[in-house]
Protein backbone atom coordinates (compact mmCIF):
# COMPACT_ATOMS: atom_id res chain seq x y z
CA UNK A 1 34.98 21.43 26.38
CA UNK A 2 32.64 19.17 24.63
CA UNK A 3 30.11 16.45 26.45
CA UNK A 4 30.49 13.28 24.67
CA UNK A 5 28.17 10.67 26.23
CA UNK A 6 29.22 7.29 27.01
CA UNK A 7 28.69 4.64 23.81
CA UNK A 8 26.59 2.34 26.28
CA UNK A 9 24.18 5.01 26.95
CA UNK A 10 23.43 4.91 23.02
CA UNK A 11 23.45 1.66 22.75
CA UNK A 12 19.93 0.68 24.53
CA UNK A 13 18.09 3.31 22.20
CA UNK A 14 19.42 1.74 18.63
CA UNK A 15 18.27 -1.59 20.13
CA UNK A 16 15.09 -0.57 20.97
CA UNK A 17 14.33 1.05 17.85
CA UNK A 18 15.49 -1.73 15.67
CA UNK A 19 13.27 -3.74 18.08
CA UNK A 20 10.19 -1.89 18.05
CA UNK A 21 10.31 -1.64 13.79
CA UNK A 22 10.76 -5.33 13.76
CA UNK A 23 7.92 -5.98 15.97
CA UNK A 24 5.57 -3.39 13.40
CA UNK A 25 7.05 -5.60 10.37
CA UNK A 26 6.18 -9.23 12.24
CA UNK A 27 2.48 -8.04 13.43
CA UNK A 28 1.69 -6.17 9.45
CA UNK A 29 2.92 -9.70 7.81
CA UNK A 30 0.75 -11.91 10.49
CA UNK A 31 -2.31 -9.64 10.10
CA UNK A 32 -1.82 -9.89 6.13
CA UNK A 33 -1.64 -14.01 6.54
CA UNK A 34 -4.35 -14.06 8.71
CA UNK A 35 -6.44 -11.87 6.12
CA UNK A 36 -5.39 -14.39 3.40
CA UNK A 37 -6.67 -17.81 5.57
CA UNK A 38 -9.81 -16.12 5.80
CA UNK A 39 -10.45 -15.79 2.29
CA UNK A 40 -11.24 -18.88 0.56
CA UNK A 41 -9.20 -19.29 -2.42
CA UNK A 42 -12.10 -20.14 -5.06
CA UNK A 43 -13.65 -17.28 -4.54
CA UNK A 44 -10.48 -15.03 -4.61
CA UNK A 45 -9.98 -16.98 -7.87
CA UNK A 46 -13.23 -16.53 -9.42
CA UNK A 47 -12.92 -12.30 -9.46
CA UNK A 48 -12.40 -10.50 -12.12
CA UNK A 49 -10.17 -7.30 -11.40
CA UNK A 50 -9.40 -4.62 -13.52
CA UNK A 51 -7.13 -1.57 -12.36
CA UNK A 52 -7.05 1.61 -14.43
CA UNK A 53 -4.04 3.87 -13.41
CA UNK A 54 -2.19 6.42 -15.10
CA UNK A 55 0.89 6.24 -13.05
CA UNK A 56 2.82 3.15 -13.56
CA UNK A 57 4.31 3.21 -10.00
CA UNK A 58 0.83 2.69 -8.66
CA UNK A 59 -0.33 0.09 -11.05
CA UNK A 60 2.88 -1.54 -9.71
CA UNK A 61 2.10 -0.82 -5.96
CA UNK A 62 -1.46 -1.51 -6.21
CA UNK A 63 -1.29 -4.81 -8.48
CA UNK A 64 1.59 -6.49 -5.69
CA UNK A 65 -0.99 -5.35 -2.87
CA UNK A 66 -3.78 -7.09 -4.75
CA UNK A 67 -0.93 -10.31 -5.03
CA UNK A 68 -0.18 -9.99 -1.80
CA UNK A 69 -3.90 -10.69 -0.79
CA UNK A 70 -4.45 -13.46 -3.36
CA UNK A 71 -5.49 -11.58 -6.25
CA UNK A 72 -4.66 -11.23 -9.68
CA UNK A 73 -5.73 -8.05 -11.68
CA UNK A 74 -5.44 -6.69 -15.77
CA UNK A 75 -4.49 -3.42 -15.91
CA UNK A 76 -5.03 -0.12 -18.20
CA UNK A 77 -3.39 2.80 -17.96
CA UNK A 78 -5.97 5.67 -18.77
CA UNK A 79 -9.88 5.42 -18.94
CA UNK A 80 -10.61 4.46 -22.40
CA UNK A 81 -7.66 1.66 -22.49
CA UNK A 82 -10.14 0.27 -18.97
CA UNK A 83 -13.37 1.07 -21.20
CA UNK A 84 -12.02 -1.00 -23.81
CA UNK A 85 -10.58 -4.29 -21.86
CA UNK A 86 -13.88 -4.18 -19.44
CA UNK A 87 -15.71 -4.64 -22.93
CA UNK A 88 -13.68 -7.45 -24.17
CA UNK A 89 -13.09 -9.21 -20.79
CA UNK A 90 -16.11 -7.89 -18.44
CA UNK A 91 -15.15 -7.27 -14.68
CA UNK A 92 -16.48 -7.68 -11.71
CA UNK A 93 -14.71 -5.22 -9.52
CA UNK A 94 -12.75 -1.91 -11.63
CA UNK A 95 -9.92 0.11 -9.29
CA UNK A 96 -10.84 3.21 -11.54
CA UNK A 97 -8.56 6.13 -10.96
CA UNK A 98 -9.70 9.58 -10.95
CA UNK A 99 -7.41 11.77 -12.57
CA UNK A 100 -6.07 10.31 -15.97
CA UNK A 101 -5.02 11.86 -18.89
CA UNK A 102 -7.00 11.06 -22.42
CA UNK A 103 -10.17 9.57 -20.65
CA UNK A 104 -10.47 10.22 -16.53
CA UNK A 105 -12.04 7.56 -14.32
CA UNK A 106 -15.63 9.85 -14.16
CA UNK A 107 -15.35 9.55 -18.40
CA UNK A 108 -14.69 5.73 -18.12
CA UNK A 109 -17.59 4.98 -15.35
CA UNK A 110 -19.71 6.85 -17.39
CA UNK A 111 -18.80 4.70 -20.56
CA UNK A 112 -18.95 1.45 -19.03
CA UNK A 113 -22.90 2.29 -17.37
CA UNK A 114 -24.06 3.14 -20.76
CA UNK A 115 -22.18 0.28 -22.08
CA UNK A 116 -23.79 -2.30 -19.79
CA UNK A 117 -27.31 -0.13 -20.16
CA UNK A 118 -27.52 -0.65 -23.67
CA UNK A 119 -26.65 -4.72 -22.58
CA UNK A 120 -29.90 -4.96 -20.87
CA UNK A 121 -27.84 -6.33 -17.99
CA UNK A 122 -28.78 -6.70 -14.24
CA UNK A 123 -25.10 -7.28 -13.36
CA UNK A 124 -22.67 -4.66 -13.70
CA UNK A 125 -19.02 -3.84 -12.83
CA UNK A 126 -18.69 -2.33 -9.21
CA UNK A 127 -16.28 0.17 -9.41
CA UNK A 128 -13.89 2.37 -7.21
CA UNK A 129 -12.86 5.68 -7.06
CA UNK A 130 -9.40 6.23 -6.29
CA UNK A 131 -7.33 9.70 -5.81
CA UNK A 132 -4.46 11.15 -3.91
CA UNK A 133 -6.48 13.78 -3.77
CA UNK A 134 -8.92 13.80 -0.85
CA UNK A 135 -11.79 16.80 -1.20
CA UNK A 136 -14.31 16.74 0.33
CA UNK A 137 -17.47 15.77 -1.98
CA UNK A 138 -15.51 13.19 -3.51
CA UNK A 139 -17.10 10.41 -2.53
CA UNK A 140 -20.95 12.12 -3.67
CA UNK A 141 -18.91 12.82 -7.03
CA UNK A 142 -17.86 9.11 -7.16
CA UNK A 143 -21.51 8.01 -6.97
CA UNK A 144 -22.90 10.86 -9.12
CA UNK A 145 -20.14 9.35 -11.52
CA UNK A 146 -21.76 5.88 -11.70
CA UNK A 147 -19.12 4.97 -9.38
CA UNK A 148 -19.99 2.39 -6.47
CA UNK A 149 -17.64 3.67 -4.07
CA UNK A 150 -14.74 6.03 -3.31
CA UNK A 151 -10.97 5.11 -1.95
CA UNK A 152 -8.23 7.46 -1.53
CA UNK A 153 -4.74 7.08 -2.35
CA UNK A 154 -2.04 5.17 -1.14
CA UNK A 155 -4.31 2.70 -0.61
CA UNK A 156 -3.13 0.57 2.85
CA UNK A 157 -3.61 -3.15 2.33
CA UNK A 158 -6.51 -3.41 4.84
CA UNK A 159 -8.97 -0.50 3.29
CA UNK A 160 -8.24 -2.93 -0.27
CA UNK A 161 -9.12 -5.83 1.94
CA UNK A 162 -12.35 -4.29 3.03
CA UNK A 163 -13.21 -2.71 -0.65
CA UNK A 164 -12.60 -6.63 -1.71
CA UNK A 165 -14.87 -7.52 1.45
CA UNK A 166 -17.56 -5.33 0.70
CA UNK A 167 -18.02 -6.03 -2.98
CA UNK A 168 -17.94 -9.97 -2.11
CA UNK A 169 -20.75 -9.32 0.21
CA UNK A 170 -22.73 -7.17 -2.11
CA UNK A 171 -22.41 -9.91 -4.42
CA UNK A 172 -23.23 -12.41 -2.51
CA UNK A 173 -27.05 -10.93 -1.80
């Protein structure tokens, strides 16, 4: 004979659930509007963004996150495509992938330092290091790279925020 417990017993626990997920969903999209009054739109406008990223699921993922926030980006999909557009367009912040095929983001850093080198230019790009995969050294490599600074992928919305944050305040001394 089988136990079969009563429907209202279940009942309470779907609820609750379906609750509790729409509570997470409410508090993410209030955080991410409360991130976007803090940033004053002139300056989100005034930022030059390029991603470079092989995978065309993540250039998708990553440019909506970047919408999301109130920035636009170009995009490239492999290292020499980025080296190219960030010497016709110049950028001021380059989401640089690690692992590409044809040109990896180390390759590409390296071309755009000795790019803006041979510019005689104090300003140059400040680029990110992004990779799924997390070692550990990665973030030395990055720099050693000409890299400014080191993410890891999926990238959550508020590590972009504070990669957006930090370059804006690098900037701004």
């Amino acid at each position: 004979m089988e136990f079969t417990p009563p429907v209202d017993s279940m009942v309470p626990n779907i609820f609750t659930t379906s609750t509790t997920t729409t509570t997470s969903i409410s508090t993410i999209n209030n955080n991410i509007n409360s991130i976007n009054d803090e940033m004053d739109q002139d300056t989100r406008q005034k930022i030059k963004i390029l991603l470079v990223e092989d995978n065309s699921v993540n250039r998708k993922v990553i440019s909506m996150q970047l919408k999301k926030i109130g920035y636009e980006c170009d995009t490239a999909e492999n290292g020499l495509v980025g080296f190219e557009r960030y010497k016709e367009n110049g950028y001021d912040l380059i989401l640089m992938d690690l692992n590409m095929p044809e040109c990896d983001g180390a390759q590409s850093s390296k071309l755009i330092r000795s790019y803006e080198k041979s510019l005689n230019r104090n300003i140059s790009a400040y680029i990110v290091g992004l990779s799924a995969t997390c070692l550990q050294g990665s973030k030395d490599y990055c720099k050693n790279m000409g890299m400014n600074e080191y993410a890891a992928k999926p990238l959550k919305l508020h590590i972009l925020q504070n990669i957006i944050e930090g370059f804006l305040n690098k900037k701004r001394k």
